[in-house]
PDB file of N, CA and C in Angstrom:
ATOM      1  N   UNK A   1      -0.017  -4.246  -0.812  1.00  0.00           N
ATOM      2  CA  UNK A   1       1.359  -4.407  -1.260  1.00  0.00           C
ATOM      3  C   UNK A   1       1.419  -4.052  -2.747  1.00  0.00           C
ATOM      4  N   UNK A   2       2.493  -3.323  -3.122  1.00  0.00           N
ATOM      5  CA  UNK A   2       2.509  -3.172  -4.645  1.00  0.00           C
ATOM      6  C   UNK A   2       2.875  -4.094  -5.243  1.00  0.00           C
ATOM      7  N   UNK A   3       2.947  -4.038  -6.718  1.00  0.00           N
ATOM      8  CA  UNK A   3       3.238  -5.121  -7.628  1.00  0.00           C
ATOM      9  C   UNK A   3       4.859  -5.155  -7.483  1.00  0.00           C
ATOM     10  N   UNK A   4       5.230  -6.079  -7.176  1.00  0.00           N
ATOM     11  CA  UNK A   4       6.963  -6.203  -7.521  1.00  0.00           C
ATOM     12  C   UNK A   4       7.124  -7.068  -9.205  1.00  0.00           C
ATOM     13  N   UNK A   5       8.300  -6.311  -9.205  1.00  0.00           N
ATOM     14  CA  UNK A   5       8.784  -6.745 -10.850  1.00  0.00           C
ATOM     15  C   UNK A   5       9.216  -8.007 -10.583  1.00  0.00           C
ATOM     16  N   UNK A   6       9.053  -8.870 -11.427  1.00  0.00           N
ATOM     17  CA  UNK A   6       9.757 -10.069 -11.475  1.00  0.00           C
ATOM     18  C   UNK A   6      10.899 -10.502 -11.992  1.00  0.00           C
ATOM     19  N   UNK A   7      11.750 -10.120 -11.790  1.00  0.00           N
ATOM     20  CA  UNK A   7      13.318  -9.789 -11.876  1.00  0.00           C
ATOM     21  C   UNK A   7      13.931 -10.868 -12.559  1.00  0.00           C
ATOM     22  N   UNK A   8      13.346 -12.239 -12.768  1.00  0.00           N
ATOM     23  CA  UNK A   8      13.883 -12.852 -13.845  1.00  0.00           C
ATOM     24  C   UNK A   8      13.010 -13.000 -15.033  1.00  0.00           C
ATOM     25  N   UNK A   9      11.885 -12.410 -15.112  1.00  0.00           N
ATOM     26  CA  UNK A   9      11.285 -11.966 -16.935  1.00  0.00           C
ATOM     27  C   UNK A   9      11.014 -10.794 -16.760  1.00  0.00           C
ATOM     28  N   UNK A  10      11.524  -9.483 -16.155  1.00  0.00           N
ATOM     29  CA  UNK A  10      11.679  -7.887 -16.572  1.00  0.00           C
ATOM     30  C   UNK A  10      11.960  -7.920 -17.818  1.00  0.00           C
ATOM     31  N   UNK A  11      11.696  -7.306 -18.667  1.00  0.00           N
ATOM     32  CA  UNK A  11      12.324  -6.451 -19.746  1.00  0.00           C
ATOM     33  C   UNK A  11      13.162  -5.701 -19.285  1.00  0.00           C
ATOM     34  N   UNK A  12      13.881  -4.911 -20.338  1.00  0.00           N
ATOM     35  CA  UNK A  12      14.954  -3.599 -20.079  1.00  0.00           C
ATOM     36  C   UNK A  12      13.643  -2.622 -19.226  1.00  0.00           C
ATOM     37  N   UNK A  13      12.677  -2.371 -19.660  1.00  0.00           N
ATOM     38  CA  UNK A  13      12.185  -0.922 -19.121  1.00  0.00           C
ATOM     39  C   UNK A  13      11.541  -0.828 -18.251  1.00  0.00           C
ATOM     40  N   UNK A  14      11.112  -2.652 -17.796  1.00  0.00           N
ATOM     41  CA  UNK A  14      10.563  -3.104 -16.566  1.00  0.00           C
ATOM     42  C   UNK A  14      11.769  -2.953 -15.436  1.00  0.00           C
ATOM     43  N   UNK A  15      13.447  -3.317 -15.805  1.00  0.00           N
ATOM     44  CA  UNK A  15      13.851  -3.407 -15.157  1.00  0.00           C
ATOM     45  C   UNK A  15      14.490  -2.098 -14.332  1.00  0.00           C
ATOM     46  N   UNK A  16      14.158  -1.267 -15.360  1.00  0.00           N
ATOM     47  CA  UNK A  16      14.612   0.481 -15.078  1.00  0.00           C
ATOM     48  C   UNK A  16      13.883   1.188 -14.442  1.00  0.00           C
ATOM     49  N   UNK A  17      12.719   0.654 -14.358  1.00  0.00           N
ATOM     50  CA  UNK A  17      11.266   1.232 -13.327  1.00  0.00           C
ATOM     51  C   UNK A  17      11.490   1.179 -12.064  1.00  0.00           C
ATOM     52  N   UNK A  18      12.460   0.174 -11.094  1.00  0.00           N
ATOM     53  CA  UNK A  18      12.879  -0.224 -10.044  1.00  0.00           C
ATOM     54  C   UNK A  18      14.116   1.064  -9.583  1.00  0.00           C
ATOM     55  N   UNK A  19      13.520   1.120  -8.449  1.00  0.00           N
ATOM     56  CA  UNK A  19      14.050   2.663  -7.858  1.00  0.00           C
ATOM     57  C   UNK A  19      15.596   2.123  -7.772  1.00  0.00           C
ATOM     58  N   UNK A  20      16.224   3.025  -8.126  1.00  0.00           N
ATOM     59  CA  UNK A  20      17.953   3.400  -8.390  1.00  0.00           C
ATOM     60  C   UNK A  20      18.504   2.428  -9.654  1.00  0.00           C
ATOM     61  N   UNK A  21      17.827   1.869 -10.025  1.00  0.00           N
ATOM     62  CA  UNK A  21      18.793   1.415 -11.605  1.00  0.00           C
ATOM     63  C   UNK A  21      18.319   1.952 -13.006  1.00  0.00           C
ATOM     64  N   UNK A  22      19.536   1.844 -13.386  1.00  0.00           N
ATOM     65  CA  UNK A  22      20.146   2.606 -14.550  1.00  0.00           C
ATOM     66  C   UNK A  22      19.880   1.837 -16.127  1.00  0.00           C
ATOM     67  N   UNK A  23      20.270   2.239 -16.983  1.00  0.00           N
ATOM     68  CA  UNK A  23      20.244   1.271 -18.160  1.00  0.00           C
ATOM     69  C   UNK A  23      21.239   0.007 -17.846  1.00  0.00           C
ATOM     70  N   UNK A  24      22.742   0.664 -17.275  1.00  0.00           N
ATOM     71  CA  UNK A  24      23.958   0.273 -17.317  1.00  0.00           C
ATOM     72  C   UNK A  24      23.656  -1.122 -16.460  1.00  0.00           C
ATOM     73  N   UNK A  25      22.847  -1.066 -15.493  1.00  0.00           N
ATOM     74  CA  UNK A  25      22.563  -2.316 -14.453  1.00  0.00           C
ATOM     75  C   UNK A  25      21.655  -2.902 -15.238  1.00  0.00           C
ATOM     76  N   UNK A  26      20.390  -2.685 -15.732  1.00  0.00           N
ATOM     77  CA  UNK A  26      19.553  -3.353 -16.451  1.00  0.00           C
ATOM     78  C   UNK A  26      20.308  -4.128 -17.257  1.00  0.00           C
ATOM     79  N   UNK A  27      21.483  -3.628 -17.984  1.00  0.00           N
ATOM     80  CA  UNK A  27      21.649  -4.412 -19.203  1.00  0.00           C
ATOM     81  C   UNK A  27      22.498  -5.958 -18.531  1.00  0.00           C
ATOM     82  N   UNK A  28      23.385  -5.333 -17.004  1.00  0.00           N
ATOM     83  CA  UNK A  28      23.714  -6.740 -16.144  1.00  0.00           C
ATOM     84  C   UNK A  28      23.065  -7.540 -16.053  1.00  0.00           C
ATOM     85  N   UNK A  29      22.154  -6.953 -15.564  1.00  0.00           N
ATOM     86  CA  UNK A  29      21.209  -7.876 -14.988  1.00  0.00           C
ATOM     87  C   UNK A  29      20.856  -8.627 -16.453  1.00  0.00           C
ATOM     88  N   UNK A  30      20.364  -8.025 -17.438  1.00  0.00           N
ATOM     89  CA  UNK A  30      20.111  -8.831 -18.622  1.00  0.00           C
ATOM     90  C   UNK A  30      21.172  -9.786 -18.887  1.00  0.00           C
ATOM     91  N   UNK A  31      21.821  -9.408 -18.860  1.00  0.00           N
ATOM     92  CA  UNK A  31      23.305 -10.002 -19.405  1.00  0.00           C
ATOM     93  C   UNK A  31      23.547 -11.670 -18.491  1.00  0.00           C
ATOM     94  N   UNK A  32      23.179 -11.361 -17.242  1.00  0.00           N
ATOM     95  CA  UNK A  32      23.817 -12.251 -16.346  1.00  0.00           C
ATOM     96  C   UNK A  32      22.590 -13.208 -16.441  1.00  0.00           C
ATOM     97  N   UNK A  33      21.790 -13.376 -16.525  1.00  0.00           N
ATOM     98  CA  UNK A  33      20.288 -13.663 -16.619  1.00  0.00           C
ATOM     99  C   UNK A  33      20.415 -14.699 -18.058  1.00  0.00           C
ATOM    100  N   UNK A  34      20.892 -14.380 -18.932  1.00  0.00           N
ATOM    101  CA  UNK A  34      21.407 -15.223 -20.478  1.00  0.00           C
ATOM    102  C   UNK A  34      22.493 -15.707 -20.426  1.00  0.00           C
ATOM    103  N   UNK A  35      23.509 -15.259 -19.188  1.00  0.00           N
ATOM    104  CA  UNK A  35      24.188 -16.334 -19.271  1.00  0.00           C
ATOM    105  C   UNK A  35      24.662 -17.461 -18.234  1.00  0.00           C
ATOM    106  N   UNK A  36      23.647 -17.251 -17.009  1.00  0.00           N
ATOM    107  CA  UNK A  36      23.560 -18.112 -16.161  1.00  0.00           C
ATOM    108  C   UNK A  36      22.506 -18.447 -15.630  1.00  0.00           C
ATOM    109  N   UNK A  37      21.239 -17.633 -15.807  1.00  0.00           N
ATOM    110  CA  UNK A  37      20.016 -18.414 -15.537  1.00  0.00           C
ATOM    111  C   UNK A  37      19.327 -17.450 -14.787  1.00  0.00           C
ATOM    112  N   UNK A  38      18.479 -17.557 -13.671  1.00  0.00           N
ATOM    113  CA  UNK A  38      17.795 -16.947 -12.715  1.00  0.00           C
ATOM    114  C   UNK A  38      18.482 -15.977 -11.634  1.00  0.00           C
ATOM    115  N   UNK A  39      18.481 -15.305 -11.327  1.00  0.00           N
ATOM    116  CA  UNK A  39      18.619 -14.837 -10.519  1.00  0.00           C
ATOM    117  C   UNK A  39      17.935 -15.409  -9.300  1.00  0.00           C
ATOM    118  N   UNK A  40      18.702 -15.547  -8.174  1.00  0.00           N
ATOM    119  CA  UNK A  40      18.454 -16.546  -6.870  1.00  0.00           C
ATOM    120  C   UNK A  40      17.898 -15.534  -5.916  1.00  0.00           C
ATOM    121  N   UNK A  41      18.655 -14.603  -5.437  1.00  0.00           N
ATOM    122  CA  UNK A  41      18.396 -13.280  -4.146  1.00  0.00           C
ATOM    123  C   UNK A  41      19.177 -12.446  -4.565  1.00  0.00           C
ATOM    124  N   UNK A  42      18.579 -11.314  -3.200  1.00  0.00           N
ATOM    125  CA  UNK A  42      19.512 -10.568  -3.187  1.00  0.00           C
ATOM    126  C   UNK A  42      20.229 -10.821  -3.235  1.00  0.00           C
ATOM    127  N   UNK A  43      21.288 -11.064  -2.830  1.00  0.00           N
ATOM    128  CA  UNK A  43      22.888 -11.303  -2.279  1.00  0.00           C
ATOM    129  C   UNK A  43      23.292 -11.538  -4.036  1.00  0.00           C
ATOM    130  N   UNK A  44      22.601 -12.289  -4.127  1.00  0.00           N
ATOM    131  CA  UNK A  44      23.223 -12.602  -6.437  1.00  0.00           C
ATOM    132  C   UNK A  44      22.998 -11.164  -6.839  1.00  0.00           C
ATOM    133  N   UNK A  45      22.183 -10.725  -6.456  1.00  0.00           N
ATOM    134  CA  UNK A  45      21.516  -9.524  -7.095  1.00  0.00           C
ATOM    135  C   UNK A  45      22.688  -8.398  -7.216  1.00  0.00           C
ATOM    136  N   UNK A  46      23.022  -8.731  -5.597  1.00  0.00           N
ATOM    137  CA  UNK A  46      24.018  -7.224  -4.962  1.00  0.00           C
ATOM    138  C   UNK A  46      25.156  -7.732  -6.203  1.00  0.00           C
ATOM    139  N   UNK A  47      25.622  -8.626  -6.047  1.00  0.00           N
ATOM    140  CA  UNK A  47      27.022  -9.221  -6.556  1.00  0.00           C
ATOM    141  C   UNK A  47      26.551  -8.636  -8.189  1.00  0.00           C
ATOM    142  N   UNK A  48      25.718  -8.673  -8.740  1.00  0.00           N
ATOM    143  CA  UNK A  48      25.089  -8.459 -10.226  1.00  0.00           C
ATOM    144  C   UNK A  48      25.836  -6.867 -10.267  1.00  0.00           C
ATOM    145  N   UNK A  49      25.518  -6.318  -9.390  1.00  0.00           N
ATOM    146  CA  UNK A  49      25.372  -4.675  -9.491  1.00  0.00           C
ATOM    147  C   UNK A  49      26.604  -4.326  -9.094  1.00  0.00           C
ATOM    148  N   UNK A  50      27.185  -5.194  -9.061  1.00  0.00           N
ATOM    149  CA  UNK A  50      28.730  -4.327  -8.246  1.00  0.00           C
ATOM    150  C   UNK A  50      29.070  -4.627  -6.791  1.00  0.00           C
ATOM    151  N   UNK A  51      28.185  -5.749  -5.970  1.00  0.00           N
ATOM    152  CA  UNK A  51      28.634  -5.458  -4.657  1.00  0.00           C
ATOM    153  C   UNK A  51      27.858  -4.426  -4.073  1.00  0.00           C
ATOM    154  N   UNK A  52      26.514  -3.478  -4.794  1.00  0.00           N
ATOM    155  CA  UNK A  52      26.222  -2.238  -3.843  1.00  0.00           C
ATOM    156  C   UNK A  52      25.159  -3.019  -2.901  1.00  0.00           C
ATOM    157  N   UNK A  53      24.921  -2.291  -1.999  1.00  0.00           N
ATOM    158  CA  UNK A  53      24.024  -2.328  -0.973  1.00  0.00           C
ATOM    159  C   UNK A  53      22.612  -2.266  -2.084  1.00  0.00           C
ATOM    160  N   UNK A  54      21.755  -3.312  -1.707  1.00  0.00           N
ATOM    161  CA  UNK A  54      20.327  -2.753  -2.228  1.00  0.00           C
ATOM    162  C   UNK A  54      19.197  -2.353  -1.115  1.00  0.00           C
ATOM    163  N   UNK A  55      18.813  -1.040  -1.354  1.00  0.00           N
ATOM    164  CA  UNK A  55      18.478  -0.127  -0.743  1.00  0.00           C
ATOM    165  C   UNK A  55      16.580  -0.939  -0.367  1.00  0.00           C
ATOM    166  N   UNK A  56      15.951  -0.571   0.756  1.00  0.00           N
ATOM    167  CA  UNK A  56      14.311  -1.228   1.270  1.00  0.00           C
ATOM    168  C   UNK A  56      13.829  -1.007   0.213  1.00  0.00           C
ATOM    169  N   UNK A  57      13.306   0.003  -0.611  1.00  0.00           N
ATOM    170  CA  UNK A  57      12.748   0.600  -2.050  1.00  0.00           C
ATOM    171  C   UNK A  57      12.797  -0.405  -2.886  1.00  0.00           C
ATOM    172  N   UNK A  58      14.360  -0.725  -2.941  1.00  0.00           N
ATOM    173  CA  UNK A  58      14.476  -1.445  -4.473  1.00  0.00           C
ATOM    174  C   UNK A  58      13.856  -3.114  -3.956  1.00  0.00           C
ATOM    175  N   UNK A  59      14.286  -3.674  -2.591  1.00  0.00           N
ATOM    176  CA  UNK A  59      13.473  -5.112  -2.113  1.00  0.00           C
ATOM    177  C   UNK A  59      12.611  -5.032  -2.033  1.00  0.00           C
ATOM    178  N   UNK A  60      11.426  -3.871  -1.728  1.00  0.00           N
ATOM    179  CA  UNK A  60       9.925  -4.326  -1.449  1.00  0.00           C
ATOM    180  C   UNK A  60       9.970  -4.261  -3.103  1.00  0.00           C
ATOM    181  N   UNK A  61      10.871  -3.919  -3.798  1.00  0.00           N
ATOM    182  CA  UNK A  61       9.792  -3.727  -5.642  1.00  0.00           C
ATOM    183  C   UNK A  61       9.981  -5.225  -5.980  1.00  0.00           C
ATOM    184  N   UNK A  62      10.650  -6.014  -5.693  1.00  0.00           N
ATOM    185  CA  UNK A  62      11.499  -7.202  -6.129  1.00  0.00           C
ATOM    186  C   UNK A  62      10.770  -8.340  -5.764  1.00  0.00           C
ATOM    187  N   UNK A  63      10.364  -9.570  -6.837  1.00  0.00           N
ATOM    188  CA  UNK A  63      10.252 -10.694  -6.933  1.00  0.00           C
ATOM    189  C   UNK A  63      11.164 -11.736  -7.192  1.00  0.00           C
ATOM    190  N   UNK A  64      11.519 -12.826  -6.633  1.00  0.00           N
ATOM    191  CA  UNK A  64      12.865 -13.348  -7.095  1.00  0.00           C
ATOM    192  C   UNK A  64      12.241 -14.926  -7.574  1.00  0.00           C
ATOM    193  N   UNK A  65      10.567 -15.071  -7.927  1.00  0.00           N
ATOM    194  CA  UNK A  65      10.100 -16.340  -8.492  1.00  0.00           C
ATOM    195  C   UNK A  65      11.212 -16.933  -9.698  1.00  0.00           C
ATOM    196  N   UNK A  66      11.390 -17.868  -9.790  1.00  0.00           N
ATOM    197  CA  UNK A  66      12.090 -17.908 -10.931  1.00  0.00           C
ATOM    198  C   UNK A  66      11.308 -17.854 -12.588  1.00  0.00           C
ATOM    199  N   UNK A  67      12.343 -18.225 -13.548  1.00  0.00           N
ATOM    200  CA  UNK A  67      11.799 -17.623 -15.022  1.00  0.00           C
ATOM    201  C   UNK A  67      10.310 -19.024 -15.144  1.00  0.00           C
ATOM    202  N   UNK A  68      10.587 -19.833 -14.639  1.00  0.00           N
ATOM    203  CA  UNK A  68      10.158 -21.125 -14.820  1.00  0.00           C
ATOM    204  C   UNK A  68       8.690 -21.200 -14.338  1.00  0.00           C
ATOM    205  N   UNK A  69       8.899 -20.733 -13.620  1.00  0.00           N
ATOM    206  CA  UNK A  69       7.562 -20.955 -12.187  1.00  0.00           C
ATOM    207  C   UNK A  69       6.192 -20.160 -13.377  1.00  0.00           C
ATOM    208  N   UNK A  70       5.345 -20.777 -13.175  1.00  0.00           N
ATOM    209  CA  UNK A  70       3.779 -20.076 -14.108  1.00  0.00           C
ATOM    210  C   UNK A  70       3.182 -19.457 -13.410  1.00  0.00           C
ATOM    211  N   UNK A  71       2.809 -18.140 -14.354  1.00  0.00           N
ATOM    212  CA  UNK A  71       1.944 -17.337 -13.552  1.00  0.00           C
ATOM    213  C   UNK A  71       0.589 -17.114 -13.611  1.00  0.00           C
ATOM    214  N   UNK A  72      -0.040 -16.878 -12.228  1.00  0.00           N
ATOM    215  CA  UNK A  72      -1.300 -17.109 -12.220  1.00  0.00           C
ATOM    216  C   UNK A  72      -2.164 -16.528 -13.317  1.00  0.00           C
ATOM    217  N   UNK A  73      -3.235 -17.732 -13.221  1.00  0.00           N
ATOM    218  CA  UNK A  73      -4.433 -17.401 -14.808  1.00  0.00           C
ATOM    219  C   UNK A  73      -4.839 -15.745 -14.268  1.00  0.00           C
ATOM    220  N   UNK A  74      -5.311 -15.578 -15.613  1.00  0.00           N
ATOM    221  CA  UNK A  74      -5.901 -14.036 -15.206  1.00  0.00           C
ATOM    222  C   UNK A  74      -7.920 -14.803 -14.773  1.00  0.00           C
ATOM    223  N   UNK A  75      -8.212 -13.743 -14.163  1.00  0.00           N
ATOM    224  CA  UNK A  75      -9.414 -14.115 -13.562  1.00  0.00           C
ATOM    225  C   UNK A  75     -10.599 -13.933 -14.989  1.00  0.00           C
ATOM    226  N   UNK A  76     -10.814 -15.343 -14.820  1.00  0.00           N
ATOM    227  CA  UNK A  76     -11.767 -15.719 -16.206  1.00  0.00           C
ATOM    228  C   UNK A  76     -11.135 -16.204 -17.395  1.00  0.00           C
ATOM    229  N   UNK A  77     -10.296 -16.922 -16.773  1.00  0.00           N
ATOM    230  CA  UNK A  77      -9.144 -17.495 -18.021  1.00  0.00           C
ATOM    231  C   UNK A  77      -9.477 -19.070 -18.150  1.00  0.00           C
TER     232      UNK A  77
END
């Protein structure tokens, strides 16, 4: 399985790496993310972007852990 981005601590250029978005969505997604918190699912996600359909591509890239949750030690940490 590939690495999916973790969609609530992407950066801008992490979040532009994800097949079909733009700066213009990145910066939503940033935007919505500072001013309400985590992103929950898809379905928040779709509503983020306009209502579009999110395409298999862009869900297998997608993590929806929240900002909170810790991530695993690196091996030998």
């Amino acid at each position: 399985m590939p690495n999916r981005v973790r969609i609530n601590l992407a950066n801008p250029q992490e979040i532009m790496e994800l097949p079909g978005i733009d700066r213009a969505q990145a910066d939503a997604i940033l935007r919505f993310r500072a001013e309400h918190g985590p992103i929950l699912d898809a379905a928040q996600l779709s509503r983020i972007l306009g209502s579009r359909r999110l395409d298999q591509a862009l869900m297998e890239s997608l993590n929806f852990a929240p900002a909170d949750d810790t991530a695993p030690e690196a091996p030998g940490a």
